[in-house]
Protein backbone atom coordinates (compact mmCIF):
# COMPACT_ATOMS: atom_id res chain seq x y z
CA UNK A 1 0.00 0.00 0.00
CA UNK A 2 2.82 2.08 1.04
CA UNK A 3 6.02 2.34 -1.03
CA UNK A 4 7.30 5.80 -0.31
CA UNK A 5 6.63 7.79 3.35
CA UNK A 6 7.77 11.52 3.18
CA UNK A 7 7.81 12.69 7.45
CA UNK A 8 8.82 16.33 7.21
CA UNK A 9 10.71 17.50 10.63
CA UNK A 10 11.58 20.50 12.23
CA UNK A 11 13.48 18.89 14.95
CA UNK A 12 10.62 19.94 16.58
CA UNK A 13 9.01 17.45 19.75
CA UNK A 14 5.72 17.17 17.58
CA UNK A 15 7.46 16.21 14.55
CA UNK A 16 9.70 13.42 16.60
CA UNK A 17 6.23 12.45 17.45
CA UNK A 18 5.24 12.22 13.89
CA UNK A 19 8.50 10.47 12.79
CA UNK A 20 7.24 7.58 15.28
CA UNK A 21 4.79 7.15 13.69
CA UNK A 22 5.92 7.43 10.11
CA UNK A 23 9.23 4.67 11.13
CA UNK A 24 6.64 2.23 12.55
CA UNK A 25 4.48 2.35 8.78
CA UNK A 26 7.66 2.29 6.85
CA UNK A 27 8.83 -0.73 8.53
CA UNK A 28 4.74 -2.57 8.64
CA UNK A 29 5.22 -1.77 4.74
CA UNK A 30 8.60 -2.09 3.84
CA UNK A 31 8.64 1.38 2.70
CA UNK A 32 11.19 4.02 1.77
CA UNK A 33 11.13 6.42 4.42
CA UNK A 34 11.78 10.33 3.02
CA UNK A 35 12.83 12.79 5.24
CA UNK A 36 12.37 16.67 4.41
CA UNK A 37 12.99 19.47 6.35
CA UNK A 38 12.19 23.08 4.64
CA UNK A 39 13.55 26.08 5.65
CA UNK A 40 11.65 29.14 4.94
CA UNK A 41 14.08 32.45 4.28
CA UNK A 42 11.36 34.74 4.53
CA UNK A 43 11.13 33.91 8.30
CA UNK A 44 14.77 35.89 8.76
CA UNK A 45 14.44 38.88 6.91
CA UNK A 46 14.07 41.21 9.83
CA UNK A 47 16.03 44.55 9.78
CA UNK A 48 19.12 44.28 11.52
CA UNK A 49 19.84 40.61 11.59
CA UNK A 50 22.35 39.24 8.52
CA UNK A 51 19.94 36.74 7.15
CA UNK A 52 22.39 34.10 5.81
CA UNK A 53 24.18 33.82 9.19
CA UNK A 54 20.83 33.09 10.54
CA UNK A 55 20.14 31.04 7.24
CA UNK A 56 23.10 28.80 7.91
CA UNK A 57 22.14 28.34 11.63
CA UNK A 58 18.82 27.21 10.52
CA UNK A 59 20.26 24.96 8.05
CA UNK A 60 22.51 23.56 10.04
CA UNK A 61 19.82 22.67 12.72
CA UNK A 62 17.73 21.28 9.82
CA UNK A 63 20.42 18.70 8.88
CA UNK A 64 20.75 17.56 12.74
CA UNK A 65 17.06 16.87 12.30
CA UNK A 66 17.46 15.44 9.66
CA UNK A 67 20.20 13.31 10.20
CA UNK A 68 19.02 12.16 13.62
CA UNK A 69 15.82 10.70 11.95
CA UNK A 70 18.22 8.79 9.33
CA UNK A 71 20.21 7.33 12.19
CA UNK A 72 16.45 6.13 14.01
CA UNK A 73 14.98 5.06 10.79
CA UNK A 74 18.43 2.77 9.78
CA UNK A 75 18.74 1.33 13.06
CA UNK A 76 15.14 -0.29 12.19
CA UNK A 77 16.70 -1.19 9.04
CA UNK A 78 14.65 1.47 6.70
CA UNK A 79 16.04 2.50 3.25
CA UNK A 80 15.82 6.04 3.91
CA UNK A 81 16.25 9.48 1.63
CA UNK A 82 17.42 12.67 3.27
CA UNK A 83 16.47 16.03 2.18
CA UNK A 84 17.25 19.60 3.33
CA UNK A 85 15.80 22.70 0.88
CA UNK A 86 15.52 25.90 1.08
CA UNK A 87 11.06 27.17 0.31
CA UNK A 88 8.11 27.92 1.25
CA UNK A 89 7.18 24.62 3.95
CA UNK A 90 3.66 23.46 2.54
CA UNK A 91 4.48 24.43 -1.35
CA UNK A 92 7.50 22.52 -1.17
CA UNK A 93 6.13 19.63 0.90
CA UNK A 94 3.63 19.04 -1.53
CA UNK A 95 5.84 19.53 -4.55
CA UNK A 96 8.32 17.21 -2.80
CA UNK A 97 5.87 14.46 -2.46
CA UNK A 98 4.36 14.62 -6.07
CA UNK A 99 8.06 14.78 -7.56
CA UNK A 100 9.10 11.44 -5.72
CA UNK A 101 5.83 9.55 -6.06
CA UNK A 102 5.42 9.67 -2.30
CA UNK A 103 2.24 7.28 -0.83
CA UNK A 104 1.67 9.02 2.66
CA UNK A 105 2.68 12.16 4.20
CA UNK A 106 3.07 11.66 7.80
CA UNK A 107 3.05 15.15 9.60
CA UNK A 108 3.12 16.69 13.27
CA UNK A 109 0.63 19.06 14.12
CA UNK A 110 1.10 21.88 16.88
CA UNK A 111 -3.01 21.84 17.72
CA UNK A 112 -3.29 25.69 17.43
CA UNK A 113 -7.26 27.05 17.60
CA UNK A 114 -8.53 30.39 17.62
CA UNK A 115 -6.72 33.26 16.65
CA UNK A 116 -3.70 31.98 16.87
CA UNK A 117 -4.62 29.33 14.30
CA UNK A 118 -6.34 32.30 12.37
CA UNK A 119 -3.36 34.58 12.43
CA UNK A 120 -0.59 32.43 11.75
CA UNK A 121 -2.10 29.48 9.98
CA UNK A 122 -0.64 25.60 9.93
CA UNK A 123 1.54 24.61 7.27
CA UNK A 124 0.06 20.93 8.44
CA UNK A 125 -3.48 21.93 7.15
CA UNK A 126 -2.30 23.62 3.83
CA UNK A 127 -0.39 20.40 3.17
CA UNK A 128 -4.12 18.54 4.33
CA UNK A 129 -5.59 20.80 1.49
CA UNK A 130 -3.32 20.77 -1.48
CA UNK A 131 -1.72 17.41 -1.22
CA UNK A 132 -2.13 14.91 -3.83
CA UNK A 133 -1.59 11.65 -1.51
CA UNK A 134 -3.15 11.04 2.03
CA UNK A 135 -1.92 13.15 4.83
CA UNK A 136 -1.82 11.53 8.54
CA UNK A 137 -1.69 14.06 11.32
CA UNK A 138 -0.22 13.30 14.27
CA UNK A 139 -0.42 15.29 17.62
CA UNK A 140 2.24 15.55 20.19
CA UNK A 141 -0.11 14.97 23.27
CA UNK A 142 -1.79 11.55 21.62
CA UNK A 143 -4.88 12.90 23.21
């Protein structure tokens, strides 16, 4: 059913969550586990801060993510793909997965309501809308 799993990470405690899940269906399935993390340059272009020092920070915490999730996913003997881009998250999320015939996108989701929610929106429920394959949400609480 599943051949390819993208899990895109932040490093973030919800995404670890999501990667749980998304190594446990790669291994039921026997599929190729992709790992994206996207980092958004339009987050760091606030006066006053050089934006590729901050860039390269970002990226560099990206890869960590990254890499740690490689490290869990071998050790449970996954074939897994590693990928660390520069974009807009959901846009290039969803292009990812269409691009490398992805099954199942396995994503975190940080449970914001309200304003909040309103205000600064959930790259989690653009993917939801715009992506081609199913989306599985997972939240950090399991509640």
């Amino acid at each position: 059913m599943y051949d390819n799993i993208l899990v895109p990470t932040d490093g973030s405690d919800t995404a670890a969550k999501a990667v749980e899940h998304a190594i446990d269906l790669a291994e039921q399935y026997g599929a190729t586990l992709h790992v994206l993390s996207v980092v958004d340059p339009t987050r760091f272009s606030t006066v006053g801060v050089d934006p590729s020092s901050v860039l390269s920070a970002v990226e560099k915490g990206s890869r960590e993510a990254v890499d740690r999730v490689e490290a869990d996913a071998e050790a449970a003997g996954l074939r897994v793909e590693t990928t660390v881009v520069r974009g807009r998250p959901a846009e290039t999320i969803t292009t990812y997965a269409t691009d490398n015939d992805i099954d199942l996108v396995v994503m975190g989701t940080h449970g914001r309501t309200g304003l909040d929610h309103f205000l600064l929106g959930s790259v989690t429920e653009r993917v939801v809308r715009t992506a081609s394959v199913p989306v599985l949400t997972v939240r950090l609480d399991d509640e």
